[in-house]
C-alpha atoms as a PDB file:
ATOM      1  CA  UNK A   1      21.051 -25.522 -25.627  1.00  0.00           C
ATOM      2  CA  UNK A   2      22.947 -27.905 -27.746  1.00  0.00           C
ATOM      3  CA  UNK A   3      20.315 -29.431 -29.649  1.00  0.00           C
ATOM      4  CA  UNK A   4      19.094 -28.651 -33.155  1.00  0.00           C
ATOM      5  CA  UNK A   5      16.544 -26.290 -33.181  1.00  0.00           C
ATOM      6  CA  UNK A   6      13.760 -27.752 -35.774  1.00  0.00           C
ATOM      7  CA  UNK A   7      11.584 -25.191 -37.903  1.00  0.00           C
ATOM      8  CA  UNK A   8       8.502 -26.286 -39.552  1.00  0.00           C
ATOM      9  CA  UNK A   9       5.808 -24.482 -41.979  1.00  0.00           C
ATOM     10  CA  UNK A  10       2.435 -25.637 -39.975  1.00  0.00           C
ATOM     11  CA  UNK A  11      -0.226 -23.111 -39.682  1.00  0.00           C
ATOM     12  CA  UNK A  12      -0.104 -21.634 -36.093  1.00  0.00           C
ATOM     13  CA  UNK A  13      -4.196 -22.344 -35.471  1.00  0.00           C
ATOM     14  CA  UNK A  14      -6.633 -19.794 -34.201  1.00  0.00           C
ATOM     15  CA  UNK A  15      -4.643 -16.363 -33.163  1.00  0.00           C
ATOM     16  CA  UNK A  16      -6.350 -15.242 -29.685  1.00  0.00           C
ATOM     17  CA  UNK A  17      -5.739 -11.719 -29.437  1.00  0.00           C
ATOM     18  CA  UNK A  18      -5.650 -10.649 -25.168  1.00  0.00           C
ATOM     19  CA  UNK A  19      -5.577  -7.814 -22.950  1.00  0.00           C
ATOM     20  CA  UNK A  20      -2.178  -5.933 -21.726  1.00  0.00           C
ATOM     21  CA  UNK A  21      -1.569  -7.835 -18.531  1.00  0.00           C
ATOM     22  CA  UNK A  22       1.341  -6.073 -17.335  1.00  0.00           C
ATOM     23  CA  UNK A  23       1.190  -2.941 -15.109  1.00  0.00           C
ATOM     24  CA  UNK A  24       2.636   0.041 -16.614  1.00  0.00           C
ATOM     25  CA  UNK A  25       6.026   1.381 -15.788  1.00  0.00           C
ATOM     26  CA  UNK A  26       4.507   4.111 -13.909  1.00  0.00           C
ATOM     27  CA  UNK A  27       2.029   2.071 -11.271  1.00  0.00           C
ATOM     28  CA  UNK A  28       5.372   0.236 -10.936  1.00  0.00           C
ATOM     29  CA  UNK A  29       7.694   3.442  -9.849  1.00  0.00           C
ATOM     30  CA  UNK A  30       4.569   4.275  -7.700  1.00  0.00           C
ATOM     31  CA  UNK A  31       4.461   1.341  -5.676  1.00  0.00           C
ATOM     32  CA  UNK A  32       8.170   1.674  -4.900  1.00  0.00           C
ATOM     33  CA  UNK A  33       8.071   5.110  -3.735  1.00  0.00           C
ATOM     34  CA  UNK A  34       5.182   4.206  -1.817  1.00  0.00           C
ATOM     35  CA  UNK A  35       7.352   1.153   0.023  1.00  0.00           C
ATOM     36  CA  UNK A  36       9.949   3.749   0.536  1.00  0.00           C
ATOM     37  CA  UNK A  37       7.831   6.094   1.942  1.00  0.00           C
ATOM     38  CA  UNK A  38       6.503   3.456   4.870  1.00  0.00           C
ATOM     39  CA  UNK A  39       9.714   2.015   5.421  1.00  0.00           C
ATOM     40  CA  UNK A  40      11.576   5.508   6.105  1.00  0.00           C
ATOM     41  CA  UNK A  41       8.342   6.736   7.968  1.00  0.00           C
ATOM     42  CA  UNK A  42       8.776   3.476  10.470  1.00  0.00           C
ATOM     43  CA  UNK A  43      12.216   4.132  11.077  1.00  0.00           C
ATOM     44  CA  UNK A  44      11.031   8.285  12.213  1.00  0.00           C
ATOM     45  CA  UNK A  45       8.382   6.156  14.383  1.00  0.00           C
ATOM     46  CA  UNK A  46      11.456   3.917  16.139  1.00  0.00           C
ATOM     47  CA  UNK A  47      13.436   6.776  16.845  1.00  0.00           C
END
């Protein structure tokens, strides 16, 4: 970015205020043991 980066003092507008939309750390660590868990338990079932 090599352009001038231009501030100004206007009033943001109405401030909407939303829900937490991103899954928490933990739902996230589950879901990749739970991948890891299938994928090793196909490999047992191609053996």
């Amino acid at each position: 970015m090599k352009g001038k980066i231009k501030y100004t003092d206007e009033p943001m507008g109405r401030v909407k205020v939303v829900e937490d939309f991103l899954p928490s750390p933990l739902a996230g660590s589950l879901c990749v043991q739970f991948r890891e868990f299938e994928i090793s338990k196909k490999q047992e079932n191609k053996s």
